[in-house]
N, C-alpha and C. Protein backbone atom coordinates (compact mmCIF):
# COMPACT_ATOMS: atom_id res chain seq x y z
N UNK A 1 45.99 41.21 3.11
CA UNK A 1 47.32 41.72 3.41
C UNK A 1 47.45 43.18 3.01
N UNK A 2 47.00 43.34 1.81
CA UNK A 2 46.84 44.80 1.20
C UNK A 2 46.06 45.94 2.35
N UNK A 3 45.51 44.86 2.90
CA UNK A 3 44.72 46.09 3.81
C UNK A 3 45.20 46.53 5.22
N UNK A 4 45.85 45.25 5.76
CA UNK A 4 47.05 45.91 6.50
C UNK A 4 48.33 46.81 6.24
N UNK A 5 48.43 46.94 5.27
CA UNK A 5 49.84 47.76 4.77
C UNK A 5 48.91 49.34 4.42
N UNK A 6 48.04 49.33 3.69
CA UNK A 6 47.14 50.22 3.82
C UNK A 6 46.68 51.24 4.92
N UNK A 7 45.99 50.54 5.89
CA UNK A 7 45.69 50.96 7.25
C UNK A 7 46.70 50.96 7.91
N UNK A 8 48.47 50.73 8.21
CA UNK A 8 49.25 51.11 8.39
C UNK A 8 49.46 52.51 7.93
N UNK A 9 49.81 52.55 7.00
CA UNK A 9 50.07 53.97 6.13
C UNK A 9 49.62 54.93 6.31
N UNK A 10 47.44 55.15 6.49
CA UNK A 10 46.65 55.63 6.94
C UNK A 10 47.24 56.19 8.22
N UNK A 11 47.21 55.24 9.06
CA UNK A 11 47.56 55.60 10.78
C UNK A 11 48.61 56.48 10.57
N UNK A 12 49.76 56.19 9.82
CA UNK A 12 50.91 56.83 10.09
C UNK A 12 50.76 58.75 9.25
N UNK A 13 49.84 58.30 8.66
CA UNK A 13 49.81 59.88 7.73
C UNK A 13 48.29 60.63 8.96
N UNK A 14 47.85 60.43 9.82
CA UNK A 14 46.89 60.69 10.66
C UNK A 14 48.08 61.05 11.93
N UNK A 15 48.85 60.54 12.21
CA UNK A 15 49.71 60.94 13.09
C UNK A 15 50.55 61.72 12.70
N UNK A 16 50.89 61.80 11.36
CA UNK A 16 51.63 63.28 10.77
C UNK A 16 50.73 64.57 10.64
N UNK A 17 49.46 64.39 10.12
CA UNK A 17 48.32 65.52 10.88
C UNK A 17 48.00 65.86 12.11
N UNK A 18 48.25 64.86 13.08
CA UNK A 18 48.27 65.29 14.43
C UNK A 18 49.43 65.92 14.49
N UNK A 19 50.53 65.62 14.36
CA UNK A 19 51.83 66.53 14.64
C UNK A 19 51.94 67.91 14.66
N UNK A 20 50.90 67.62 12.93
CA UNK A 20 50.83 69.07 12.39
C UNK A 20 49.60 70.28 13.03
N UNK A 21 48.98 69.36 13.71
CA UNK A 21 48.01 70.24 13.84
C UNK A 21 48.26 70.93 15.77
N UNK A 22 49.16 69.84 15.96
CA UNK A 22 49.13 70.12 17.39
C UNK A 22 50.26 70.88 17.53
N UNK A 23 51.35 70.53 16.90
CA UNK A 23 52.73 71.06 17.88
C UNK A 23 53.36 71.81 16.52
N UNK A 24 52.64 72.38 15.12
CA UNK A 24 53.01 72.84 13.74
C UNK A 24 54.64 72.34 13.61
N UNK A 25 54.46 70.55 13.45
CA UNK A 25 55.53 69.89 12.88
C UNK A 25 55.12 69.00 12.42
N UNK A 26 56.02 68.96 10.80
CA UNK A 26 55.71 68.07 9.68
C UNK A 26 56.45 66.62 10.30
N UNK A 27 56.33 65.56 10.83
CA UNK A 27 57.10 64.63 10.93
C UNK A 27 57.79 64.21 9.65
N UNK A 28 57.07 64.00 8.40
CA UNK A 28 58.02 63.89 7.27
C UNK A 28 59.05 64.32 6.88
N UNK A 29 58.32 65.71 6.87
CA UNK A 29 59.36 66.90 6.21
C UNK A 29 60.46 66.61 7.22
N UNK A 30 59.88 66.87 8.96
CA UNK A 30 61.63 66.66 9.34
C UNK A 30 62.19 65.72 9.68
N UNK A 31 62.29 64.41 9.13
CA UNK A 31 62.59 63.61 8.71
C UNK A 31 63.59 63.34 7.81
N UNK A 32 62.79 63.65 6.55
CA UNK A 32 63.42 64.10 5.07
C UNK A 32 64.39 65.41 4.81
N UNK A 33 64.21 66.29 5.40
CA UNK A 33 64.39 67.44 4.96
C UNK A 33 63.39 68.25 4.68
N UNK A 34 62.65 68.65 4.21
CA UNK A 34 61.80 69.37 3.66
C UNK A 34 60.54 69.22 2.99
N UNK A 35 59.22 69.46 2.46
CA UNK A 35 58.15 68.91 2.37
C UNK A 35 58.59 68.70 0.75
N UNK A 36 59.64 69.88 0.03
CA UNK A 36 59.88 69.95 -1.42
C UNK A 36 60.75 68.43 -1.59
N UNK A 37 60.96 67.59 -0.61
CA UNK A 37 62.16 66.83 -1.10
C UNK A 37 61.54 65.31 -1.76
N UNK A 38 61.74 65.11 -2.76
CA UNK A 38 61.15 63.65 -3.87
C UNK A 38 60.64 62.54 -2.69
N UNK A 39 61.44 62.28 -1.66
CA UNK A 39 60.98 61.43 -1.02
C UNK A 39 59.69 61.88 0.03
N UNK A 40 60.03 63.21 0.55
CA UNK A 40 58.79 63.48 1.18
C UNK A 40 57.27 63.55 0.57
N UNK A 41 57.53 63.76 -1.07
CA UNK A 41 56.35 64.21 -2.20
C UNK A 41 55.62 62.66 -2.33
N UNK A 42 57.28 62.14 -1.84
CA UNK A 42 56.48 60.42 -2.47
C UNK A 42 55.23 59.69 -1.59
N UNK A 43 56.39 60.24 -0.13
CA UNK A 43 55.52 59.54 0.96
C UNK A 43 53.83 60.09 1.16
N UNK A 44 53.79 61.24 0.76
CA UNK A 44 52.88 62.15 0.78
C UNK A 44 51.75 61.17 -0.39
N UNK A 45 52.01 61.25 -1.35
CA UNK A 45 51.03 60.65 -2.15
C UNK A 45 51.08 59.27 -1.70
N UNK A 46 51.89 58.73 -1.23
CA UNK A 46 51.44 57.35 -0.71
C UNK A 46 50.64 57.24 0.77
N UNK A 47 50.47 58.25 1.51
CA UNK A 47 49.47 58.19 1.85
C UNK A 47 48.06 58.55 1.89
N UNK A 48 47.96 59.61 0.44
CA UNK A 48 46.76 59.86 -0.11
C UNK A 48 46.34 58.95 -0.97
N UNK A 49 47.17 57.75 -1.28
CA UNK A 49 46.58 56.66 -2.10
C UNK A 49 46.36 56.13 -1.14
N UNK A 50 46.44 55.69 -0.03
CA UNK A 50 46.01 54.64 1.08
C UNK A 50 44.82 54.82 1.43
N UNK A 51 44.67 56.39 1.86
CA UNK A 51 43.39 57.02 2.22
C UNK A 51 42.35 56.89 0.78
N UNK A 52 42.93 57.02 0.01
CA UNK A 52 41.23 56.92 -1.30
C UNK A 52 41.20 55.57 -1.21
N UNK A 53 42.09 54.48 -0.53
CA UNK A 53 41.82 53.18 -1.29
C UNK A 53 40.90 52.54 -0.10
N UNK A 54 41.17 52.83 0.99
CA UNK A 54 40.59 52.74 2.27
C UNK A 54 38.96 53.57 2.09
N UNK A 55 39.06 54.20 2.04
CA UNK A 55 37.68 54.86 1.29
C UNK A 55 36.88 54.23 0.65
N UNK A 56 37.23 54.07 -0.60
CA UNK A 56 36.64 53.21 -1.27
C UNK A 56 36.21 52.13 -1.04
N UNK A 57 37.34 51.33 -0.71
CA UNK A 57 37.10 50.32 0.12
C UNK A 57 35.76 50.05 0.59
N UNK A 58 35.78 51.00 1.84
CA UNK A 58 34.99 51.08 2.88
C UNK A 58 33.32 51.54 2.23
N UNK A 59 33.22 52.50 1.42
CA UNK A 59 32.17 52.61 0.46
C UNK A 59 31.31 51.31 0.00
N UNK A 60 32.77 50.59 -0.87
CA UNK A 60 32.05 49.62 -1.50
C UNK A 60 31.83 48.27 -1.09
N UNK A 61 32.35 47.96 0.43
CA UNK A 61 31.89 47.17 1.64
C UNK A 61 30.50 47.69 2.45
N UNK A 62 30.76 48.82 2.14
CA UNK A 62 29.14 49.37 2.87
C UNK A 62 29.21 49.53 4.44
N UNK A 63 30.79 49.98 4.42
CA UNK A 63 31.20 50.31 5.96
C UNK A 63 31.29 49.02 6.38
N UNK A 64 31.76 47.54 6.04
CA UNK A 64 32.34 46.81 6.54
C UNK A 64 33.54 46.39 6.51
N UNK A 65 34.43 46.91 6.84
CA UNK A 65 35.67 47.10 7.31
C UNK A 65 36.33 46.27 8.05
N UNK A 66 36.81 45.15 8.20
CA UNK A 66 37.41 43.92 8.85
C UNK A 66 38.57 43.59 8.34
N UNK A 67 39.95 43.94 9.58
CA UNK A 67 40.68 43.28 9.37
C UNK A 67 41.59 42.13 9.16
N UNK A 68 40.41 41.31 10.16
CA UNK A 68 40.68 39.99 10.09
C UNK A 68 39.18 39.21 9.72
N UNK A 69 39.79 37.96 9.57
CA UNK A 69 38.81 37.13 8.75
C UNK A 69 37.54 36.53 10.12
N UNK A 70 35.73 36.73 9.27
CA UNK A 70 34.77 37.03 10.44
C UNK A 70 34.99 35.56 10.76
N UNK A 71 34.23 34.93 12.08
CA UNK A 71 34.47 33.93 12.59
C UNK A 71 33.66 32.49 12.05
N UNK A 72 32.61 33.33 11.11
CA UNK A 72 32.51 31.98 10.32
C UNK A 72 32.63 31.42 9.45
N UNK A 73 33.92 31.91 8.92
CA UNK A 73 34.88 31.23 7.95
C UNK A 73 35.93 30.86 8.15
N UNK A 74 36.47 31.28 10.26
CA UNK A 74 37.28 30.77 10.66
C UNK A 74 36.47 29.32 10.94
N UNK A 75 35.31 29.41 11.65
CA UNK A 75 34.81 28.34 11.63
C UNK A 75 35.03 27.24 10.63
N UNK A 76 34.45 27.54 9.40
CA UNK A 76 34.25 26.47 8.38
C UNK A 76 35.50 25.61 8.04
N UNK A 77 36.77 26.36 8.34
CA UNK A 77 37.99 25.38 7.94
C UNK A 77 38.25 24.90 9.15
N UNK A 78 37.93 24.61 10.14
CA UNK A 78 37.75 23.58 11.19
C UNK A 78 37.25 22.07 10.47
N UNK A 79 37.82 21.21 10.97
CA UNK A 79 37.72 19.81 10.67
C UNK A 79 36.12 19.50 11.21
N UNK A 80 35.36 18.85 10.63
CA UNK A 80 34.17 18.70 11.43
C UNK A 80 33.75 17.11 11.50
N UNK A 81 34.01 16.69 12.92
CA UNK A 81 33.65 15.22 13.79
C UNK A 81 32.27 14.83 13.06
N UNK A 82 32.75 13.47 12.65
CA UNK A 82 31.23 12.86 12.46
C UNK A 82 30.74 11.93 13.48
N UNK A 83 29.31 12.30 13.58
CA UNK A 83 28.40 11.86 14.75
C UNK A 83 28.28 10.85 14.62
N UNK A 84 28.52 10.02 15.56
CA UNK A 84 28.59 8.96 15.32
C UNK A 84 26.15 8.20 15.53
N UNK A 85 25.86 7.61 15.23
CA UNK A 85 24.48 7.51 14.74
C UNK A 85 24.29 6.50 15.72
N UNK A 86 22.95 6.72 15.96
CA UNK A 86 22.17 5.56 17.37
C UNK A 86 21.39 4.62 17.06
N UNK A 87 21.48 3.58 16.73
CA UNK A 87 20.82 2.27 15.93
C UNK A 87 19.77 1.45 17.14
């Protein structure tokens, strides 16, 4: 769950660098008011904590990165039929 709220955050602070880089507008700042304003400072470090945690993350997965759960552990909580045996 942590890692969806995470990679949310990410996306959204990557699209405030695009803003910035394309059309020189802070979406935060004008938003908030200003880049000086407590809430913009906040949002700001909350998405430089997303980005180191995602990082890391991703480091210490070894670049395996999955948001959802792989399919054979969706597998395993499947009920599993017993065979019935040939006498």
């Amino acid at each position: 769950m942590f890692n969806y709220v995470a990679f949310f955050v990410l996306c959204f602070g990557a699209l405030n660098w695009l803003s910035i880089g394309a059309f020189q507008f802070d979406l935060i700042a004008g938003i908030f008011g200003s880049q000086a304003n407590f809430i913009s400072r906040f949002l700001y470090v909350i998405v430089g904590l997303a980005g180191l945690y995602m990082l890391l993350y991703c480091l210490f997965k070894k670049g395996n990165f999955k948001l959802s759960k792989p399919k054979e552990e969706n597998e395993k909580q499947k009920p599993v039929k017993a065979k019935a045996s040939k006498q």
